[in-house]
PDB file of N, CA and C in Angstrom:
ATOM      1  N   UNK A   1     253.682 -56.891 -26.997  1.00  0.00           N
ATOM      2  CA  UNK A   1     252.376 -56.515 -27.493  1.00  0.00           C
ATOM      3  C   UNK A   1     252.242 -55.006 -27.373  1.00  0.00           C
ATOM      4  N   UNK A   2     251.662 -54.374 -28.290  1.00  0.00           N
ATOM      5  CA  UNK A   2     251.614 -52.820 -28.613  1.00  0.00           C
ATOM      6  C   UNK A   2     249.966 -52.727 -28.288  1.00  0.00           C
ATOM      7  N   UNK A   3     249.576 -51.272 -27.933  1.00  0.00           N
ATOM      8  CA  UNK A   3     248.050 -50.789 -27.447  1.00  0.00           C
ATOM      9  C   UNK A   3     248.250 -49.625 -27.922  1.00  0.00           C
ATOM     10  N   UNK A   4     246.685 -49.617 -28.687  1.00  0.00           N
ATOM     11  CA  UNK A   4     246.675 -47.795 -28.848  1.00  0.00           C
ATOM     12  C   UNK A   4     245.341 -47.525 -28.619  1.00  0.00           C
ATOM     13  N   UNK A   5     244.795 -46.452 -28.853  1.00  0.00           N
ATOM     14  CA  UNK A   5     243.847 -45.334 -28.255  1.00  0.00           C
ATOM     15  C   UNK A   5     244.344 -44.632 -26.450  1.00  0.00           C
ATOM     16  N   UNK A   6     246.001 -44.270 -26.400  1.00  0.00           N
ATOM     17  CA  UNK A   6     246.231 -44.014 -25.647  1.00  0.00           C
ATOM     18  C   UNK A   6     247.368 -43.099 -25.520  1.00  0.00           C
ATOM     19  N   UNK A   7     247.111 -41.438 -26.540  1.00  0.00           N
ATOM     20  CA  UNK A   7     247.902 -40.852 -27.131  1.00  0.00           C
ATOM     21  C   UNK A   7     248.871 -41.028 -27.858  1.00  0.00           C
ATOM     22  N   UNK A   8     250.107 -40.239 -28.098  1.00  0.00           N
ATOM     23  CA  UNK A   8     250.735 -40.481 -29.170  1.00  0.00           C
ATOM     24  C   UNK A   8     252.185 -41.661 -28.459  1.00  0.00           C
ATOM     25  N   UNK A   9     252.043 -41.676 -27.774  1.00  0.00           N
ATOM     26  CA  UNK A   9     253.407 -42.671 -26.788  1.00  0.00           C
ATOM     27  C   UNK A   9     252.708 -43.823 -26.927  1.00  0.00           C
ATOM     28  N   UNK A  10     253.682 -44.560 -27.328  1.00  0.00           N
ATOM     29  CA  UNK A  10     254.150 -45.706 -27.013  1.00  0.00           C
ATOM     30  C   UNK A  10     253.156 -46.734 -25.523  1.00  0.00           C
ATOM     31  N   UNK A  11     252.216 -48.036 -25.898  1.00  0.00           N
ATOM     32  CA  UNK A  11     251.991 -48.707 -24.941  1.00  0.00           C
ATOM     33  C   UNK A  11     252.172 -50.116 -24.998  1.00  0.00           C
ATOM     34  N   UNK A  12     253.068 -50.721 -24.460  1.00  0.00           N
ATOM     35  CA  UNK A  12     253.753 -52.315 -24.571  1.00  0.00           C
ATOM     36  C   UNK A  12     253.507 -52.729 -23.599  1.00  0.00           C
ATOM     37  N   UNK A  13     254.012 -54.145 -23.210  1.00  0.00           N
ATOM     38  CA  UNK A  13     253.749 -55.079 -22.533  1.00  0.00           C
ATOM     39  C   UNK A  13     254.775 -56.417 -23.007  1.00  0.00           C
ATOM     40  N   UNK A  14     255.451 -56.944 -22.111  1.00  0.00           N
ATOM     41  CA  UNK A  14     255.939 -57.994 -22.084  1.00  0.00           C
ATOM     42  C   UNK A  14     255.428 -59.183 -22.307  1.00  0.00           C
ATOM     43  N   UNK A  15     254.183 -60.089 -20.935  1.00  0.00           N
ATOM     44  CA  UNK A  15     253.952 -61.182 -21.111  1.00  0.00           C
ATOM     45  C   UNK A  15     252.196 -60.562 -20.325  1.00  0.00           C
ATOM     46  N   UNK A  16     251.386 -61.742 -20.525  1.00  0.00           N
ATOM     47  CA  UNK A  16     250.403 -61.329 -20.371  1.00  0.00           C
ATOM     48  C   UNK A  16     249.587 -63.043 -19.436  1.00  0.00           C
ATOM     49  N   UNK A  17     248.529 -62.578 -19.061  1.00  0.00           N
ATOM     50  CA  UNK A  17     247.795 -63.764 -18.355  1.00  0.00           C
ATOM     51  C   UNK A  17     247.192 -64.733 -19.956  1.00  0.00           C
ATOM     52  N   UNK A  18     247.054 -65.751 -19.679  1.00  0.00           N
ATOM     53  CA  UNK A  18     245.950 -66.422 -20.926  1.00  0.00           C
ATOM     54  C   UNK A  18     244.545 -66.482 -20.721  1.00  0.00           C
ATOM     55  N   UNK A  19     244.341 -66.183 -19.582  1.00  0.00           N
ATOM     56  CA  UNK A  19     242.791 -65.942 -19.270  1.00  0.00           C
ATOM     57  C   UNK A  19     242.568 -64.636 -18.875  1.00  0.00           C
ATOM     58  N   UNK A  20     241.149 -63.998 -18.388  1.00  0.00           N
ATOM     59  CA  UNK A  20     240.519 -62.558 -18.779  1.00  0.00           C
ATOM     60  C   UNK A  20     241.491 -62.851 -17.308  1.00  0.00           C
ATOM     61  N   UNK A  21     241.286 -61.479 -15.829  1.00  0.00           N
ATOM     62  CA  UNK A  21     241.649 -61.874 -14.565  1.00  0.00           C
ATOM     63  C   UNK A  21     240.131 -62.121 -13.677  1.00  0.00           C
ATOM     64  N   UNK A  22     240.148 -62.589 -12.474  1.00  0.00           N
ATOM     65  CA  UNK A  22     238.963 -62.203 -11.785  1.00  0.00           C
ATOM     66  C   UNK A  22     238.369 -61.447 -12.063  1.00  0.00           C
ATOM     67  N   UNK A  23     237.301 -61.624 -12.241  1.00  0.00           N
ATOM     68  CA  UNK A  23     236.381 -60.411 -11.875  1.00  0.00           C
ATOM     69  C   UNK A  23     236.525 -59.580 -13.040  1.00  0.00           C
ATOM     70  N   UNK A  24     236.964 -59.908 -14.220  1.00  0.00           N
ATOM     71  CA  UNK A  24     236.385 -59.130 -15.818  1.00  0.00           C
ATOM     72  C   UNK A  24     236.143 -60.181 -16.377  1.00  0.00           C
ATOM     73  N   UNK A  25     234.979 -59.778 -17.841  1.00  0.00           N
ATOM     74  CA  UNK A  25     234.502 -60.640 -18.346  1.00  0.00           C
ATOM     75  C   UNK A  25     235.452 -60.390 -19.401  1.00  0.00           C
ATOM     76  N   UNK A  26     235.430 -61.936 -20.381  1.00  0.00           N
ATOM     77  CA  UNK A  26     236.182 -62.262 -21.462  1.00  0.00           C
ATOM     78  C   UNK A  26     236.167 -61.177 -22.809  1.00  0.00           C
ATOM     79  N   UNK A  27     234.503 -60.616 -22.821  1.00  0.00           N
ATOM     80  CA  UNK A  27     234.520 -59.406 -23.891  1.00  0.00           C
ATOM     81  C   UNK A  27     234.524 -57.959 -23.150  1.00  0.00           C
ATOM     82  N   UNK A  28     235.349 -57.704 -21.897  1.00  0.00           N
ATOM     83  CA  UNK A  28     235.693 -56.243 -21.682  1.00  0.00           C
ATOM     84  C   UNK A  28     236.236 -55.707 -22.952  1.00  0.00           C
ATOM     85  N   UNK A  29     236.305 -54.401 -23.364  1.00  0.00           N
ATOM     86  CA  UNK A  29     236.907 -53.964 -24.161  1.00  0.00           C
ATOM     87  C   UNK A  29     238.337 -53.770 -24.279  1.00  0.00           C
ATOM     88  N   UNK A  30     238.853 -54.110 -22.864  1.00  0.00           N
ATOM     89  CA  UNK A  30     240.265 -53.405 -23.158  1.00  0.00           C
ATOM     90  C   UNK A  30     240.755 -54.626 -22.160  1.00  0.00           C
ATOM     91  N   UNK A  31     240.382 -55.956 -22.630  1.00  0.00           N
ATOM     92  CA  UNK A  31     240.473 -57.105 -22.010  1.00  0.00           C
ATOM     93  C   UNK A  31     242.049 -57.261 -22.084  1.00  0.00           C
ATOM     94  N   UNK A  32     243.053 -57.489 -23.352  1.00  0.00           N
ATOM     95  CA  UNK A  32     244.159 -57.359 -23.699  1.00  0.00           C
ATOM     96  C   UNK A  32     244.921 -56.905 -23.174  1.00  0.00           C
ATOM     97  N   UNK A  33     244.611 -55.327 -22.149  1.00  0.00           N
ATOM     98  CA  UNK A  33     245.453 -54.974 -21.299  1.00  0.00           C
ATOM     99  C   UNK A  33     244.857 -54.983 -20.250  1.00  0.00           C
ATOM    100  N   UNK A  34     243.989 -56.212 -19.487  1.00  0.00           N
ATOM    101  CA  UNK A  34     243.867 -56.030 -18.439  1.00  0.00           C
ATOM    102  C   UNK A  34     244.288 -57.941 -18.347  1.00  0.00           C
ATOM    103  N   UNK A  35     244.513 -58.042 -19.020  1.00  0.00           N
ATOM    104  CA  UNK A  35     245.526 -59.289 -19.135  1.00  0.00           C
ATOM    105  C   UNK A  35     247.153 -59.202 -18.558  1.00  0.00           C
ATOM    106  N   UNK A  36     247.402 -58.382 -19.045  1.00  0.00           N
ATOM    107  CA  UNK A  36     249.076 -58.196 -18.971  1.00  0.00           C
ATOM    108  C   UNK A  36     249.963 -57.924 -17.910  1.00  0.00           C
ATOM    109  N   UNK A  37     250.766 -58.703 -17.407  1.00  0.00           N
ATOM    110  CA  UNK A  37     251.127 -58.313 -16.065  1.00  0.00           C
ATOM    111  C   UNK A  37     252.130 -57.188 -15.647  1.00  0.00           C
ATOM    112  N   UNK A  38     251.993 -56.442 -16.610  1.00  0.00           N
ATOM    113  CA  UNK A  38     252.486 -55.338 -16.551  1.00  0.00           C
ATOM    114  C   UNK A  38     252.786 -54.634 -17.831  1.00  0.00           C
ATOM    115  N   UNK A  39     252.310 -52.998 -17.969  1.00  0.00           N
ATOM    116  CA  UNK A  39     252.377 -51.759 -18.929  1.00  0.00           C
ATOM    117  C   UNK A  39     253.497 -51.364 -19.033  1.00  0.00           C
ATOM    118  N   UNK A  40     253.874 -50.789 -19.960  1.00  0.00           N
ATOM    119  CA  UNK A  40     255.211 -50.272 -20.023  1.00  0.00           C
ATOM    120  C   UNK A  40     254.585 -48.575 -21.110  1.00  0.00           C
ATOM    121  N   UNK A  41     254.456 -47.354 -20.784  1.00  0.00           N
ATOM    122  CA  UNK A  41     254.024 -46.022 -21.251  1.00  0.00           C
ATOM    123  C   UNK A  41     255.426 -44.910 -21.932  1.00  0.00           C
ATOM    124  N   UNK A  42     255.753 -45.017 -22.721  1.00  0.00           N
ATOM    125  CA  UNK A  42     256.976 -44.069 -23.595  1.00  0.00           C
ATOM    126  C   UNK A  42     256.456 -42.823 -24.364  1.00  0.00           C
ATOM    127  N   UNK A  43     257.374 -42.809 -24.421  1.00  0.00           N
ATOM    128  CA  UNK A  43     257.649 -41.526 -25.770  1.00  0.00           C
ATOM    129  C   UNK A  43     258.663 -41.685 -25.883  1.00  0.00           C
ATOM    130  N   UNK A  44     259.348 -42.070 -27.337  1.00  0.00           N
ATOM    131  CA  UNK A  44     260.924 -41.632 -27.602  1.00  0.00           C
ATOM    132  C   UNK A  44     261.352 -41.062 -27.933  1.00  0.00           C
ATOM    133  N   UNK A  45     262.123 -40.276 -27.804  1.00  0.00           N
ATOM    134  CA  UNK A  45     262.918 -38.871 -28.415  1.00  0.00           C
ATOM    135  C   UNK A  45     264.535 -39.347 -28.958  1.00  0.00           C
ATOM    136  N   UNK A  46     264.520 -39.483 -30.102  1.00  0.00           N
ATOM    137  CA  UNK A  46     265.877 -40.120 -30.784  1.00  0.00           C
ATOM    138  C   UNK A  46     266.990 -38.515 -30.555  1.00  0.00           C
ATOM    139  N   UNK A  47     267.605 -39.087 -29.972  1.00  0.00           N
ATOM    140  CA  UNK A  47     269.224 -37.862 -30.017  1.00  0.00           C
ATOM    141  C   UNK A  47     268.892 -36.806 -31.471  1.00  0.00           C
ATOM    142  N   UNK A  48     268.448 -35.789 -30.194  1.00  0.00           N
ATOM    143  CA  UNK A  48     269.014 -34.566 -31.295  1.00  0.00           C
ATOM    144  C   UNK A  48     269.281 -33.575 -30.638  1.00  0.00           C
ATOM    145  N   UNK A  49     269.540 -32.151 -31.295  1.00  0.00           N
ATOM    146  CA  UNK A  49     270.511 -30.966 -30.471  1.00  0.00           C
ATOM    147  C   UNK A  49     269.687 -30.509 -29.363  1.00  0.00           C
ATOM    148  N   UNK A  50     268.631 -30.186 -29.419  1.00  0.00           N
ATOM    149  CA  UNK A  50     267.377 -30.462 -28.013  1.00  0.00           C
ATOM    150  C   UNK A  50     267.320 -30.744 -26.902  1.00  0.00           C
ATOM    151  N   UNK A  51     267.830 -32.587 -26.919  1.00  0.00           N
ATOM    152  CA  UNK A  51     268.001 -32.844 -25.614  1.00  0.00           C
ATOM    153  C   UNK A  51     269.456 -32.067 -24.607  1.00  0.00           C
ATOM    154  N   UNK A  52     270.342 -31.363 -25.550  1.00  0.00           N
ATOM    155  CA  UNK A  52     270.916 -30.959 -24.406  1.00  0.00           C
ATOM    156  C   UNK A  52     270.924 -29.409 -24.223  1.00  0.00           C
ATOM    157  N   UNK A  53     269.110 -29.006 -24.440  1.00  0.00           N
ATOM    158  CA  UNK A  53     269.084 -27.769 -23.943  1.00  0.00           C
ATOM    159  C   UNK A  53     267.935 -27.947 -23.224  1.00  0.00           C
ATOM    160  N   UNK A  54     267.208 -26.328 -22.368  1.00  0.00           N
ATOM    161  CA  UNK A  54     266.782 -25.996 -21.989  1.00  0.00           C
ATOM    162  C   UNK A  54     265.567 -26.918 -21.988  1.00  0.00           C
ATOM    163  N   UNK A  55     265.145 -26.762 -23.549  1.00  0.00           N
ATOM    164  CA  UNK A  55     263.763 -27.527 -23.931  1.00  0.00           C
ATOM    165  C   UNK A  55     263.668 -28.545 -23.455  1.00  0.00           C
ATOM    166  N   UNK A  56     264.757 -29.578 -23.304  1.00  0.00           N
ATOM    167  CA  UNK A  56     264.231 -31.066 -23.121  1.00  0.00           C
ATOM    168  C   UNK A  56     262.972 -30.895 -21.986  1.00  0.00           C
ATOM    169  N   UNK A  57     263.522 -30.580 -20.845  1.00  0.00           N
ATOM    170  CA  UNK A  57     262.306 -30.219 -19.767  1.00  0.00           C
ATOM    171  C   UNK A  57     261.295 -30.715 -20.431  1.00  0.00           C
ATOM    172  N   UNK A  58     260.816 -29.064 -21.113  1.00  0.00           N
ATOM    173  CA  UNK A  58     259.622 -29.180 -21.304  1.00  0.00           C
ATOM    174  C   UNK A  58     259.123 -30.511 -22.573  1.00  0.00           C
ATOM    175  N   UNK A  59     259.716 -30.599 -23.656  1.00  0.00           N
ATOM    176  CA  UNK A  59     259.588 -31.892 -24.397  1.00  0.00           C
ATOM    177  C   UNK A  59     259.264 -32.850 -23.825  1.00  0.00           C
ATOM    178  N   UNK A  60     260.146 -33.780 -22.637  1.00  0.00           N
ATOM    179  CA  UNK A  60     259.562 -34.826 -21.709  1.00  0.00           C
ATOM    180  C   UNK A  60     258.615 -34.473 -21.285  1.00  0.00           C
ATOM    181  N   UNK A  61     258.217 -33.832 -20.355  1.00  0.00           N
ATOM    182  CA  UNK A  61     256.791 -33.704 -19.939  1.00  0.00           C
ATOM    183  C   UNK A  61     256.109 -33.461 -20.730  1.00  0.00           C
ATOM    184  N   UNK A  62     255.886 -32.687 -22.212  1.00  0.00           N
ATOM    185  CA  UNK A  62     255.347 -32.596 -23.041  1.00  0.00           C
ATOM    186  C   UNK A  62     254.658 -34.656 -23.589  1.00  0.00           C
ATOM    187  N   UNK A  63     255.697 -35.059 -23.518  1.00  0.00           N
ATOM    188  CA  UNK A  63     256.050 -36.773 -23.922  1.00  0.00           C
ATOM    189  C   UNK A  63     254.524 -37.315 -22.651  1.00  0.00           C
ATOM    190  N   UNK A  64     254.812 -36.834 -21.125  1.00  0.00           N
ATOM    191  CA  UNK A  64     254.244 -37.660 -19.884  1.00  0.00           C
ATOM    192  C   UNK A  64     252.809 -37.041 -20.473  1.00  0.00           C
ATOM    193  N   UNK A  65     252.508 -35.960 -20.711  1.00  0.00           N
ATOM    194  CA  UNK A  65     251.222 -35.550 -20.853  1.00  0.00           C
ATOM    195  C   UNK A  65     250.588 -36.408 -21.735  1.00  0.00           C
ATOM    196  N   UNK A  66     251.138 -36.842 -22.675  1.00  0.00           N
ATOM    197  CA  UNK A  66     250.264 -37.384 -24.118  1.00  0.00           C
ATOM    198  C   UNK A  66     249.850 -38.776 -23.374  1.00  0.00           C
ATOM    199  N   UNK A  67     250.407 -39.102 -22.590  1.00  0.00           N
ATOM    200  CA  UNK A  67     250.342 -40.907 -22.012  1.00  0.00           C
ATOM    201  C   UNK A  67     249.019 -40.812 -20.642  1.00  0.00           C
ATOM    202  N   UNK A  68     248.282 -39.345 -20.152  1.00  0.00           N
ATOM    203  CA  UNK A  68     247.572 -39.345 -19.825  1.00  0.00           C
ATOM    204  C   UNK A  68     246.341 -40.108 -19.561  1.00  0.00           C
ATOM    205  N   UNK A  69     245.653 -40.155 -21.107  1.00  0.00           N
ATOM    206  CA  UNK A  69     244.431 -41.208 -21.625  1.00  0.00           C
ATOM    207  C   UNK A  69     245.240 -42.682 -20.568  1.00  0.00           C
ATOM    208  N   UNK A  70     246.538 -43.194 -20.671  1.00  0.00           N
ATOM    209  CA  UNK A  70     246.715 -44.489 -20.161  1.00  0.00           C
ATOM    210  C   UNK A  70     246.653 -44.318 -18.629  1.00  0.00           C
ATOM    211  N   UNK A  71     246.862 -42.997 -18.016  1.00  0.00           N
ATOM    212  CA  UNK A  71     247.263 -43.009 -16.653  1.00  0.00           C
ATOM    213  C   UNK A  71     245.818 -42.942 -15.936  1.00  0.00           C
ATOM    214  N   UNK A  72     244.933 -42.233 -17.183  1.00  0.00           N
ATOM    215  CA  UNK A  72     243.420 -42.314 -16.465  1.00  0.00           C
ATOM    216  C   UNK A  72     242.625 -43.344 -16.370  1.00  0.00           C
ATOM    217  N   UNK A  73     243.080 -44.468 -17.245  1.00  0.00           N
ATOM    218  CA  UNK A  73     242.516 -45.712 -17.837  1.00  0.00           C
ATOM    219  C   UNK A  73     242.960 -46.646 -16.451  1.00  0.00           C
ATOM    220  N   UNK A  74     244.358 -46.459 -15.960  1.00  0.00           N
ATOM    221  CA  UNK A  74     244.797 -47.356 -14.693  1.00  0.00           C
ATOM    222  C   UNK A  74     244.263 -46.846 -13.923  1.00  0.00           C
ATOM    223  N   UNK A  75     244.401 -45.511 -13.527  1.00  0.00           N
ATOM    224  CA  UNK A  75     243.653 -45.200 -12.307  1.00  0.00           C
ATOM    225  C   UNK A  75     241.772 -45.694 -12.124  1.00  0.00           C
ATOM    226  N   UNK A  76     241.388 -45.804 -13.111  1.00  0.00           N
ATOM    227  CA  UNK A  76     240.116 -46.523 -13.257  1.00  0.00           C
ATOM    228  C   UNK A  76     239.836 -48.028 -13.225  1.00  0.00           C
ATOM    229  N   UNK A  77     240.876 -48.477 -13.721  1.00  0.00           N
ATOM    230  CA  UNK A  77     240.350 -49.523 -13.880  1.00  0.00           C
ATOM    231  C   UNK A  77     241.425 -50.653 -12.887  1.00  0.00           C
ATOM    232  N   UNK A  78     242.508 -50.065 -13.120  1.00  0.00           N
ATOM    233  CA  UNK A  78     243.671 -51.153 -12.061  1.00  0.00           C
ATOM    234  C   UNK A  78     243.747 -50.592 -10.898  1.00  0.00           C
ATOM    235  N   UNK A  79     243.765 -49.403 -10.471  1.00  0.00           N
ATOM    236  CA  UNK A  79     243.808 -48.904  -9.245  1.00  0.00           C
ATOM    237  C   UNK A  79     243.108 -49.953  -7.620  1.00  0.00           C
ATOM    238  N   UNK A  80     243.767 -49.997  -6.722  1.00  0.00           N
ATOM    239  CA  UNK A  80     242.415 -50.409  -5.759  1.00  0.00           C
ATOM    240  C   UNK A  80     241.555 -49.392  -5.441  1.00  0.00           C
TER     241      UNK A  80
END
């Protein structure tokens, strides 16, 4: 299962619960991924002359930044 409103990377998921979990209601908004027993957050960068310079560095982290919106969304909402 794919999620977006959560920059330009990539948000999947394997397998998911069939019911909302404790303690959210069935019409949360972002019920779908608070179903899932686990996120999976990317960016892919297909082989090109790039990755074996200098830049990659900054490109990947360039990649971690965009996945932000998802890291603020867990820390809110899945976090204890």
């Amino acid at each position: 299962m794919a999620f977006t409103g959560f920059g330009k990377g990539d948000v999947i998921s394997h397998t998911s619960l069939k019911t909302a979990p404790r303690g959210y209601s069935t019409d949360h908004p972002r019920i779908d991924l608070l179903r899932q027993d686990g996120i999976i957050g990317m960016v892919a960068h297909p082989p090109r002359a790039w990755l074996h310079t200098p830049k990659a560095a900054e490109r990947v982290a360039e990649g971690w930044r965009t996945l932000r919106p998802l890291s603020a969304w867990l820390g809110e909402h899945v976090s204890p």
